[in-house]
Protein backbone atom coordinates (compact mmCIF):
# COMPACT_ATOMS: atom_id res chain seq x y z
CA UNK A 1 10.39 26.38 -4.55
CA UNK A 2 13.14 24.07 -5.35
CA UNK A 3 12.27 20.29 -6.88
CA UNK A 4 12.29 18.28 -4.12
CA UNK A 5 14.64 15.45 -3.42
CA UNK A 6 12.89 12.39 -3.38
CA UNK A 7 13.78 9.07 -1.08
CA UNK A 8 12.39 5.48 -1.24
CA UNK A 9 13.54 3.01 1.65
CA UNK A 10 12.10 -0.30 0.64
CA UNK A 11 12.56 -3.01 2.60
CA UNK A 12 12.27 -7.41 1.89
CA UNK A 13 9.50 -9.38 3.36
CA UNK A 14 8.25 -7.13 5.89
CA UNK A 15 4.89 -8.10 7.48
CA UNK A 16 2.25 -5.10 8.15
CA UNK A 17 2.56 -6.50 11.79
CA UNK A 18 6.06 -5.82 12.21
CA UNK A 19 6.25 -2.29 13.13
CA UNK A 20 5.38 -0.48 16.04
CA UNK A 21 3.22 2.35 14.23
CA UNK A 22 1.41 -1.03 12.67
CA UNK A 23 0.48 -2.47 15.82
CA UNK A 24 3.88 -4.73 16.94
CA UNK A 25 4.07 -5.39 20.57
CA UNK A 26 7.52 -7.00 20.37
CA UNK A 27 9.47 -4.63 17.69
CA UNK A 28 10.43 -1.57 18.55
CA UNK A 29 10.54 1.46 15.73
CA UNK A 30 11.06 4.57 17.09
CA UNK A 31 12.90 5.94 13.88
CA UNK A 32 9.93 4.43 11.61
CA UNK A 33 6.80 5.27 14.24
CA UNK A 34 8.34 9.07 14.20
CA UNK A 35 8.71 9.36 10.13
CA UNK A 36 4.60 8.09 10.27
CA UNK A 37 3.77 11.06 12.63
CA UNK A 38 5.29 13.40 10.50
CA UNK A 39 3.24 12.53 7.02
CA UNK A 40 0.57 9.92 6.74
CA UNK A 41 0.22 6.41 7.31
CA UNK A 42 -1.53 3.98 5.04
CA UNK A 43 -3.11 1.38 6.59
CA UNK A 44 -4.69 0.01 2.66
CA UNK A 45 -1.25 0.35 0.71
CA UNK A 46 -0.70 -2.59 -1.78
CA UNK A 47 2.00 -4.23 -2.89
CA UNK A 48 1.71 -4.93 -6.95
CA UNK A 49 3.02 -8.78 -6.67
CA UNK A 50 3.17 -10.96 -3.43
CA UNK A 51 6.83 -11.36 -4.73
CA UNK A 52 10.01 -9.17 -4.97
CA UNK A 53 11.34 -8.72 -8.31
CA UNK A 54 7.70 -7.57 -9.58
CA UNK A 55 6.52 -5.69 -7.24
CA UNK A 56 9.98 -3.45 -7.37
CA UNK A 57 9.49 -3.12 -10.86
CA UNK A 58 5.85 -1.72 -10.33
CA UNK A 59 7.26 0.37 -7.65
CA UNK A 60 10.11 2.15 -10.48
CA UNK A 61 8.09 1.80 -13.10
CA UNK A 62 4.33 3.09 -12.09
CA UNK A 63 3.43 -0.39 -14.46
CA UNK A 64 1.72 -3.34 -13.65
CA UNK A 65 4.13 -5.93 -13.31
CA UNK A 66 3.88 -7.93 -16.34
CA UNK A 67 3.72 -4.89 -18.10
CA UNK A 68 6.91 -4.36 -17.34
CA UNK A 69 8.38 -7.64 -18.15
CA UNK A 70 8.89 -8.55 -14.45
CA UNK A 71 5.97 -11.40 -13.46
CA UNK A 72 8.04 -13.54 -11.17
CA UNK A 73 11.23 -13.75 -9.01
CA UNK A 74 13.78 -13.48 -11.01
CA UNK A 75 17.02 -16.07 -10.66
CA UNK A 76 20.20 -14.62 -10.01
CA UNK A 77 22.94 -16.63 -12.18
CA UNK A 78 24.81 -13.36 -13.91
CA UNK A 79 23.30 -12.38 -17.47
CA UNK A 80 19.44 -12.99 -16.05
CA UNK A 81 17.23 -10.46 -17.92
CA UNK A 82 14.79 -8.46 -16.17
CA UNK A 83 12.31 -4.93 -17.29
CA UNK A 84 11.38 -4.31 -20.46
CA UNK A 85 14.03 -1.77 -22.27
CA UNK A 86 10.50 0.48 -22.56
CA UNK A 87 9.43 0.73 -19.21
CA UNK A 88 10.49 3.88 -17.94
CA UNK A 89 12.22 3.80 -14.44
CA UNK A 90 11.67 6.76 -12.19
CA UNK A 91 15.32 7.47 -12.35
CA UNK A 92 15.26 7.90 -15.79
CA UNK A 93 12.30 10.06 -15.67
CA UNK A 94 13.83 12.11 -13.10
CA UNK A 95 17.27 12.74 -15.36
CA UNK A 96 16.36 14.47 -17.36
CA UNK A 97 14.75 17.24 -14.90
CA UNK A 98 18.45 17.50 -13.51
CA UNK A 99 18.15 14.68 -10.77
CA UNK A 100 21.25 13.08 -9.16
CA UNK A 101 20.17 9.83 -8.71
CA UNK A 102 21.55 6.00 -6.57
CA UNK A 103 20.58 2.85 -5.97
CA UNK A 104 21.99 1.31 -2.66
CA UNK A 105 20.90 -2.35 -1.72
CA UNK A 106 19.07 -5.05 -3.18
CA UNK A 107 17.99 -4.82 -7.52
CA UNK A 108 16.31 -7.62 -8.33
CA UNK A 109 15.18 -6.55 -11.85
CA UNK A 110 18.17 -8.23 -13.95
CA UNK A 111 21.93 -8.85 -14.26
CA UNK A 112 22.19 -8.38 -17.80
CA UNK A 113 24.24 -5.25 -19.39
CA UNK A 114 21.26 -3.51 -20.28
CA UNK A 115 19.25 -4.32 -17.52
CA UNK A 116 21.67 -3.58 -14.60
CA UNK A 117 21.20 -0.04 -12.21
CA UNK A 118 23.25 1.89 -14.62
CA UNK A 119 21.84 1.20 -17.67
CA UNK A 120 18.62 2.21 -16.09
CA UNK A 121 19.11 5.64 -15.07
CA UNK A 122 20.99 5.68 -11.41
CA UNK A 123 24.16 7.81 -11.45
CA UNK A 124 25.29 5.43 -8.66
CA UNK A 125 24.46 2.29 -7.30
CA UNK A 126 26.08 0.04 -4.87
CA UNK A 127 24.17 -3.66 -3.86
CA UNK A 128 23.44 -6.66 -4.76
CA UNK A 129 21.87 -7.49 -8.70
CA UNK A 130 20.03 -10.73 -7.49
CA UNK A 131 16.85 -11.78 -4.68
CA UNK A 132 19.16 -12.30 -1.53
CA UNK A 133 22.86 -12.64 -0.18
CA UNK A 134 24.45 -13.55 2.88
CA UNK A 135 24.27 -10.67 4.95
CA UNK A 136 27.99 -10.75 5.82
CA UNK A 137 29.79 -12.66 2.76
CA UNK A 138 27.54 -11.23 0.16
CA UNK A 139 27.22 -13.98 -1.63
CA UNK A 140 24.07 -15.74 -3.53
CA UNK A 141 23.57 -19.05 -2.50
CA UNK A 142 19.59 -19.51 -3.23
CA UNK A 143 18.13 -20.62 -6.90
CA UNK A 144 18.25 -22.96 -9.63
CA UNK A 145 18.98 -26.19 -7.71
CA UNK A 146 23.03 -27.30 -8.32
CA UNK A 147 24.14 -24.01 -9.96
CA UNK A 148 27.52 -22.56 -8.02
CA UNK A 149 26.85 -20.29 -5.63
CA UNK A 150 27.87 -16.48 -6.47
CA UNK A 151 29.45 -13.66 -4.79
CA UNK A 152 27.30 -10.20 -5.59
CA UNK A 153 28.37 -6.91 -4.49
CA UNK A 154 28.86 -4.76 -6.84
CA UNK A 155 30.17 -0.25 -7.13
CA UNK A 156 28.63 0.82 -10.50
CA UNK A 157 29.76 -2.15 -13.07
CA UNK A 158 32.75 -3.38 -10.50
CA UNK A 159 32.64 -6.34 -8.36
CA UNK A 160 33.78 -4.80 -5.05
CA UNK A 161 34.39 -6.95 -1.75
CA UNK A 162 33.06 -6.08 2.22
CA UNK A 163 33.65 -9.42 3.58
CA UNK A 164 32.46 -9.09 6.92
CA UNK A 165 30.26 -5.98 6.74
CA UNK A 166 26.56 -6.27 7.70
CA UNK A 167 24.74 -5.65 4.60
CA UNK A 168 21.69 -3.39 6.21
CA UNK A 169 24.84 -1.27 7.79
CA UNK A 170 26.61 -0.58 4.28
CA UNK A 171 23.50 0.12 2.99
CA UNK A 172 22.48 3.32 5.26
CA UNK A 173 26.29 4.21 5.28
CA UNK A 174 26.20 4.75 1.39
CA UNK A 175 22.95 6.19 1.38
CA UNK A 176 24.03 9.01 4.07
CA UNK A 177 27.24 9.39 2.35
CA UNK A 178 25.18 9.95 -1.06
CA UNK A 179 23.07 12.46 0.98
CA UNK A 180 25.77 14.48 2.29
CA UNK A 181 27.21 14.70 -1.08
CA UNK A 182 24.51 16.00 -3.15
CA UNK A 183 22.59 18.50 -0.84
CA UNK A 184 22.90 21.21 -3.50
CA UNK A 185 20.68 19.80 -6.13
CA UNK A 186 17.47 17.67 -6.65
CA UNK A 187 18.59 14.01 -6.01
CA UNK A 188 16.43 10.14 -5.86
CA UNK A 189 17.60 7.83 -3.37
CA UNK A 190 16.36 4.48 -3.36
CA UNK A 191 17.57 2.43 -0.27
CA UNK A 192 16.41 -0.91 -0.76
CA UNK A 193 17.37 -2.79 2.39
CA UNK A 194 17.53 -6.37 1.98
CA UNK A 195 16.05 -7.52 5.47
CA UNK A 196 13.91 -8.80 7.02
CA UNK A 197 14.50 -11.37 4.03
CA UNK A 198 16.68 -14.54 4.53
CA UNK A 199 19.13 -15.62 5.49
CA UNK A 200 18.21 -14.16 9.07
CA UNK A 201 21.38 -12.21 10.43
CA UNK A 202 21.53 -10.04 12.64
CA UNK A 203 24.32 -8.54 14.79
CA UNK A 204 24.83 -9.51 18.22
CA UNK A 205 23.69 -5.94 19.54
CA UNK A 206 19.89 -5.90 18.35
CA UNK A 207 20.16 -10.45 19.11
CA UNK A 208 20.82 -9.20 22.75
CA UNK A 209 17.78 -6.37 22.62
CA UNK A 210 15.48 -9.09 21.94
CA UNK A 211 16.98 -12.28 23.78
CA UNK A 212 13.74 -12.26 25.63
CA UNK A 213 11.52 -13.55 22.31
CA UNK A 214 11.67 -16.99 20.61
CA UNK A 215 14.86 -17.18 18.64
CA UNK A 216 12.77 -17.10 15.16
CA UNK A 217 10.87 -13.95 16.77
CA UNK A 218 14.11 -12.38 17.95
CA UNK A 219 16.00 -12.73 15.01
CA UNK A 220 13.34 -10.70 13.02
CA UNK A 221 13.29 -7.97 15.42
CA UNK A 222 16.84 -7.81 15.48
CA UNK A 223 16.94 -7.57 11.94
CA UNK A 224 14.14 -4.82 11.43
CA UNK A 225 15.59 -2.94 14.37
CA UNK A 226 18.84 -2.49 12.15
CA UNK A 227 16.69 -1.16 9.32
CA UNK A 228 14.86 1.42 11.75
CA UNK A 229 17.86 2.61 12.83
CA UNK A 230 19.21 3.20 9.14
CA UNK A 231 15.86 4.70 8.38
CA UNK A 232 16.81 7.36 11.47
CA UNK A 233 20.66 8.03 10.02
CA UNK A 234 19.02 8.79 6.68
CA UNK A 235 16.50 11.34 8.26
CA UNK A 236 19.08 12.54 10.62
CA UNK A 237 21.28 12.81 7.15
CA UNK A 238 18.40 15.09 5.38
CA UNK A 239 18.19 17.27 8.62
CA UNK A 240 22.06 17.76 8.76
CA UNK A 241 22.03 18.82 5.01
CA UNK A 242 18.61 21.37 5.42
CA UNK A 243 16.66 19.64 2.95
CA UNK A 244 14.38 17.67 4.87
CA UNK A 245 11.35 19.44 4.45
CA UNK A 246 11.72 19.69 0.94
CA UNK A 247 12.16 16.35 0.71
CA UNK A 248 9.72 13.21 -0.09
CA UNK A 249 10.67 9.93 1.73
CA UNK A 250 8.32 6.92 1.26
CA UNK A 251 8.97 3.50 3.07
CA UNK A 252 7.57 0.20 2.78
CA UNK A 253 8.10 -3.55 1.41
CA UNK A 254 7.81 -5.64 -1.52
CA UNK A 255 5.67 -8.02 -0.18
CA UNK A 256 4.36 -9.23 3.20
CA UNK A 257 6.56 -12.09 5.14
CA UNK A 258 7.84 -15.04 4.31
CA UNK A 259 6.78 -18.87 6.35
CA UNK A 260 9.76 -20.02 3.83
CA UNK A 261 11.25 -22.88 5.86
CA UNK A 262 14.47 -21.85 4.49
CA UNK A 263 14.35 -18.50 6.80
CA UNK A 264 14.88 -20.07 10.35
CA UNK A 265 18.38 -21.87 9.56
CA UNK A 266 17.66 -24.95 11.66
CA UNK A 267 17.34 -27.54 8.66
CA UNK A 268 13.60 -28.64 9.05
CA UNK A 269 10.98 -28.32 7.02
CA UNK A 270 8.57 -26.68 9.12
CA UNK A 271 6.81 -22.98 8.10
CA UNK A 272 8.56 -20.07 9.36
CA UNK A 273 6.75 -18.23 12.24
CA UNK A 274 9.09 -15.13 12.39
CA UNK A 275 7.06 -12.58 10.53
CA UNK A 276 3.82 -11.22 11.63
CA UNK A 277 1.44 -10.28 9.14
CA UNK A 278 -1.01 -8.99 11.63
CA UNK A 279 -4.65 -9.89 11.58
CA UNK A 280 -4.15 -10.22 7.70
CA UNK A 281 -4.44 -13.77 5.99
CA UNK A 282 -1.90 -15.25 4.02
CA UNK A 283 2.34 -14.44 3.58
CA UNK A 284 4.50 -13.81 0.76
CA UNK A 285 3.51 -15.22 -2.47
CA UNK A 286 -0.41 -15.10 -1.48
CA UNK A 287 -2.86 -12.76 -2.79
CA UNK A 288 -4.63 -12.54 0.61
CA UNK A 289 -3.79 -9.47 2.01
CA UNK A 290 -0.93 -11.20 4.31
CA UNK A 291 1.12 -11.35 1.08
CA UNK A 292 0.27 -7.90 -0.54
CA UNK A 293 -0.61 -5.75 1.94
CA UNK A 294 2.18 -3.23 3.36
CA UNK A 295 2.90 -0.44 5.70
CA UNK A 296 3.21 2.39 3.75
CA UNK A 297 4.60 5.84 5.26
CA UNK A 298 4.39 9.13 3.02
CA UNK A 299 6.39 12.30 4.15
CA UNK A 300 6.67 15.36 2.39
CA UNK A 301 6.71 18.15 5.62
CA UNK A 302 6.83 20.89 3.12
CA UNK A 303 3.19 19.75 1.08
CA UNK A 304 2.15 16.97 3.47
CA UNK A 305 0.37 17.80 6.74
CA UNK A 306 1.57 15.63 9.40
CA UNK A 307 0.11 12.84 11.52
CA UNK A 308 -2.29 11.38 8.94
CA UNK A 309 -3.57 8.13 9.70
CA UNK A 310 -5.26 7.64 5.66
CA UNK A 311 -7.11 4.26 5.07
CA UNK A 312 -8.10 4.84 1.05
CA UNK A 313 -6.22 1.85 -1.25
CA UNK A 314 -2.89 2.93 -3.03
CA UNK A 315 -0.87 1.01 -4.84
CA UNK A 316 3.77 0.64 -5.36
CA UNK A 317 2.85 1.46 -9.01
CA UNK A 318 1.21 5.08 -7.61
CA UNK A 319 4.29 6.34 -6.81
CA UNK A 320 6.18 7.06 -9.99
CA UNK A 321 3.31 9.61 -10.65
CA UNK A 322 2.72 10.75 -7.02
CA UNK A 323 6.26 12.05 -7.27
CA UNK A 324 6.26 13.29 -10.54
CA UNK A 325 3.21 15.35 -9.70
CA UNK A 326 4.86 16.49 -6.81
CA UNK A 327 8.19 17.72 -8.33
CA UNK A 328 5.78 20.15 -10.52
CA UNK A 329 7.39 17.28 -13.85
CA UNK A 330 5.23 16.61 -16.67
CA UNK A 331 2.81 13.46 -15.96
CA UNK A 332 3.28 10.34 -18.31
CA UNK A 333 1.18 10.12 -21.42
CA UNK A 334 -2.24 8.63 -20.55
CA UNK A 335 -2.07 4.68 -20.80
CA UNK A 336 1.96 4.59 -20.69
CA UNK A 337 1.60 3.64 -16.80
CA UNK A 338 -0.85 2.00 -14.58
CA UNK A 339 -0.45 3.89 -11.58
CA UNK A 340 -2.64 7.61 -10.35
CA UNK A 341 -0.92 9.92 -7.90
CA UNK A 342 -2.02 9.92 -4.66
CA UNK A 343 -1.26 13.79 -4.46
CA UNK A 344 -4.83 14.92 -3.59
CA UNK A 345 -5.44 11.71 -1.54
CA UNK A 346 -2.65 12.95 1.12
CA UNK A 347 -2.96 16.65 0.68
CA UNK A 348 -6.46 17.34 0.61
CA UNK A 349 -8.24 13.46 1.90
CA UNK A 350 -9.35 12.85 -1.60
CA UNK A 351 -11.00 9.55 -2.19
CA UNK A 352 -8.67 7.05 -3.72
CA UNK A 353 -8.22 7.16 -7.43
CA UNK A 354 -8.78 3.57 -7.90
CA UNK A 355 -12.02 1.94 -8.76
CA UNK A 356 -10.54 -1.08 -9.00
CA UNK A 357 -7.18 -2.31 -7.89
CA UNK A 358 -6.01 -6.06 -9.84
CA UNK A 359 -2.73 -8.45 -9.04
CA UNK A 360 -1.95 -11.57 -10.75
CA UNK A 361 0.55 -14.04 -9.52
CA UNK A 362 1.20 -17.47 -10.84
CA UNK A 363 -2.63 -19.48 -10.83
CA UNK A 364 -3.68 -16.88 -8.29
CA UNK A 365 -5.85 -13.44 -9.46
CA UNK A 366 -7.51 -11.06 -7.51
CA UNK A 367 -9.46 -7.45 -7.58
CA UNK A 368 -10.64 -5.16 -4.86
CA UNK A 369 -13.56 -3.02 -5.13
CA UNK A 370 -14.12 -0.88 -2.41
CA UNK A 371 -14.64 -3.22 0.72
CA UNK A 372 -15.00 -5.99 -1.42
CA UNK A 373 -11.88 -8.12 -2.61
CA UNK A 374 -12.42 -11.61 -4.69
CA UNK A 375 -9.27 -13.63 -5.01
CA UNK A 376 -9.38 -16.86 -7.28
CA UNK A 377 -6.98 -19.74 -6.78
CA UNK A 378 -5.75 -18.35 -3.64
CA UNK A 379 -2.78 -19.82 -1.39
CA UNK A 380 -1.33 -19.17 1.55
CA UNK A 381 2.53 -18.93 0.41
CA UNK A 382 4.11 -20.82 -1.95
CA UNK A 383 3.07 -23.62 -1.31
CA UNK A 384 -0.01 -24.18 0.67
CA UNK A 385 -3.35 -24.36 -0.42
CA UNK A 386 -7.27 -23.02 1.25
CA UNK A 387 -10.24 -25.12 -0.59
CA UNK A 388 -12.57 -21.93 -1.96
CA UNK A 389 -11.08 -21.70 -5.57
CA UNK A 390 -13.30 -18.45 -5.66
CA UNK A 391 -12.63 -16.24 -2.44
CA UNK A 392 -15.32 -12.92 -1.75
CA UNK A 393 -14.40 -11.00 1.68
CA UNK A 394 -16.20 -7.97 2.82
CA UNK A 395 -13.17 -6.12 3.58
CA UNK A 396 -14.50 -3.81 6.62
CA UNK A 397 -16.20 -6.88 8.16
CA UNK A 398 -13.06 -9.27 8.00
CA UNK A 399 -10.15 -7.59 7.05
CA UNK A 400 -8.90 -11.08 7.72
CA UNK A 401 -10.70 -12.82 4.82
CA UNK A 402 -11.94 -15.41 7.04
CA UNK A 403 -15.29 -15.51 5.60
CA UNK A 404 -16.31 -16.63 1.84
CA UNK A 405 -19.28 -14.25 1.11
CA UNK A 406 -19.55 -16.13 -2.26
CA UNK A 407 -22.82 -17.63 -2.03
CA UNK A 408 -24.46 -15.01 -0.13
CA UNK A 409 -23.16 -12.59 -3.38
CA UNK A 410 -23.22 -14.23 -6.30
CA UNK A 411 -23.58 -11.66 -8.87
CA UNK A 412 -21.04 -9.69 -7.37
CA UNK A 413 -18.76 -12.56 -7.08
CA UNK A 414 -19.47 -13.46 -10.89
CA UNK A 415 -19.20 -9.74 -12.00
CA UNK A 416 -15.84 -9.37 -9.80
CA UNK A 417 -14.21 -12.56 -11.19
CA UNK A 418 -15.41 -11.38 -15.25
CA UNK A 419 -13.23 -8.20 -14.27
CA UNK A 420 -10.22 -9.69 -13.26
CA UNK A 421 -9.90 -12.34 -15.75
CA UNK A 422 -10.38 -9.74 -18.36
CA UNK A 423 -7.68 -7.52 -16.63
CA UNK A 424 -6.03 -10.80 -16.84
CA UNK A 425 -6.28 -11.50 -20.41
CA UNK A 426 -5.48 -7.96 -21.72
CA UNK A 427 -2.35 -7.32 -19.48
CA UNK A 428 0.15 -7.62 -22.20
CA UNK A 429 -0.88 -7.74 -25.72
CA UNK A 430 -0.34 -10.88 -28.16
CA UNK A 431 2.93 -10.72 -30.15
């Protein structure tokens, strides 16, 4: 058999609640709800970070994400560094095997020369280097307070202009362009749509499918409704070139959504309703499950048996050797990445390969064990606290984390929090 081609379609801020395979009873995702029937869905898939720029680089990388040099959001003035030179993208793991390999949509993992898509293994990219643009103008407008704002489109190394062009729709176009172009050998695609993130556009065709919902409400369904329909020209793409069943397409999100007053355009300073993360606690930037969290679609028709519903943990940073394994390529020395494939998790219900799963984000940590997940310092979002500096929830009790078992647990909440923090304190080695 042939290597298989291998797509990601990553999308910003999505909650878990936000799909219609996930539960939404306002968003409708045909294109998304019929990818899940045809692999598996995960309903404990992680995110690496409760931020973007980290958890993407766990996502190419297979690393942790301090490992990998990427630990917060990165700014998006021109020149901003981003991964390590030594941590190995997928693309460039996939080169050398003979893959032709792009990068349409959002980066997020630097703006310096040697940091930038082309410098890190993709043949092509066309997007955006920094966290978020105007939709239509494609310029930067968000980060260090007082610097100038910054148009950021780019075609390989050249600043290119689409004034006017929805973002979400010149990402699938590229992508099914790429696709149609490169059916006769192995090829990576990563589509990494910037929405649902701000600032919330939409066009006036998906505002008008939802102008029944509140207008924060609406405007997030418009905006994932876009995506699902991109998601459907990129399968429809794969069917018209005859490689879809040898070909590997995961989806999901960086992190869960945002409450960012920023999002809703109005000019208060109220949180941001428009995102659902379910019955999950916490949004982006928390390391309750709201923020981390993900829906997670796996589809491989010609290894994967269809309409899998799996509920063992995986992890973004699983990937990189999920498809490795799967395109029959040599697996990365032991220790150079943090992730385990899921291979025999999806193809023959193996348990999970994780004992443990860890995350770190600013003066939050956390591990789960099993049913049992201890976060320390945890917040909401960005900025709002919860009073229990040390956080036990039985899992398959209260998936919500409603309930501090803390007290009722205490070795296992002191044994728990002596694992993370020495995760913690061996993550990257002392210079």
């Amino acid at each position: 058999m042939s290597k298989p081609n291998i797509v990601v379609i990553y999308c910003d801020d999505l909650g878990y609640g936000d799909l219609g395979c996930y539960g939404s009873d306002a968003i409708g995702t045909p294109h998304l709800d019929a990818l899940a029937a045809d692999g598996v869905r995960f309903t404990d898939w992680y995110s690496n970070s409760p931020v973007c720029s980290p958890s993407r680089a766990a996502l190419l990388t297979g690393l942790y994400p301090a490992k990998a040099g990427v630990s917060h959001i990165l700014g998006g003035k021109r020149g901003t560094g981003g991964l390590k030179p030594e941590a190995k993208t997928l693309a460039e793991r996939l080169k050398p095997a003979g893959y032709r390999t792009a990068l349409h949509g959002k980066w997020h993992l630097g703006s310096a020369e040697g940091a930038k898509p082309n410098a890190r293994g993709f043949d092509e990219y066309f997007g955006f280097h920094a966290g978020c643009i105007d939709y239509y103008s494609h310029i930067f407008y968000w980060g260090v307070p007082h610097v100038n704002p910054v148009h950021d489109l780019w075609s390989n190394r050249e600043e290119v202009w689409h004034d006017g062009e929805y973002m979400t729709h010149l990402i699938t176009d590229k992508s099914v362009e790429f696709i149609e172009r490169n059916r006769e050998q192995p090829f990576f695609l990563y589509a990494a749509y910037n929405a649902p993130h701000y600032p919330m556009h939409a066009p006036d065709k998906y505002m008008q499918r939802y102008s029944h919902l509140p207008r924060d409400r609406q405007l997030m369904a418009a905006m994932i409704s876009a995506v699902d329909d991109g998601v459907g020209d990129i399968v429809a793409a794969l069917k018209r070139a005859g490689v879809y069943e040898n070909t590997i397409v995961f989806f999901s999100s960086d992190n869960g959504p945002s409450s960012e007053a920023r999002n809703y355009l109005d000019g208060t300073e109220d949180v941001y309703y428009g995102g659902s993360a379910g019955i999950f606690r916490g949004h982006k930037a928390s390391l309750f499950d709201g923020g981390i969290r993900e829906p997670a679609i796996l589809v491989y028709p010609d290894r994967i048996p269809a309409g899998q519903v799996c509920e063992e943990a995986g992890m973004m940073a699983d990937f990189v050797p999920t498809a490795l394994e799967f395109a029959g390529l040599a697996a990365p020395a032991a220790g150079e990445i943090d992730g385990s494939s899921v291979v025999a998790m999806v193809t023959e219900k193996a348990a999970t390969p994780h004992r443990q799963l860890f995350w770190e984000y600013g003066s939050q940590l956390a591990v789960r064990e099993g049913k049992w997940k201890l976060v320390l310092g945890g917040k909401l979002d960005f900025d709002r606290t919860q009073p229990d500096a040390v956080h036990l929830s039985d899992l398959e009790a209260d998936p919500g984390e409603r309930v501090n078992r803390k007290d009722e647990y205490p070795e296992l909440a002191s044994r728990l929090e002596k694992d993370v923090r020495d995760w913690y304190a061996g993550l990257v080695p002392a210079e």
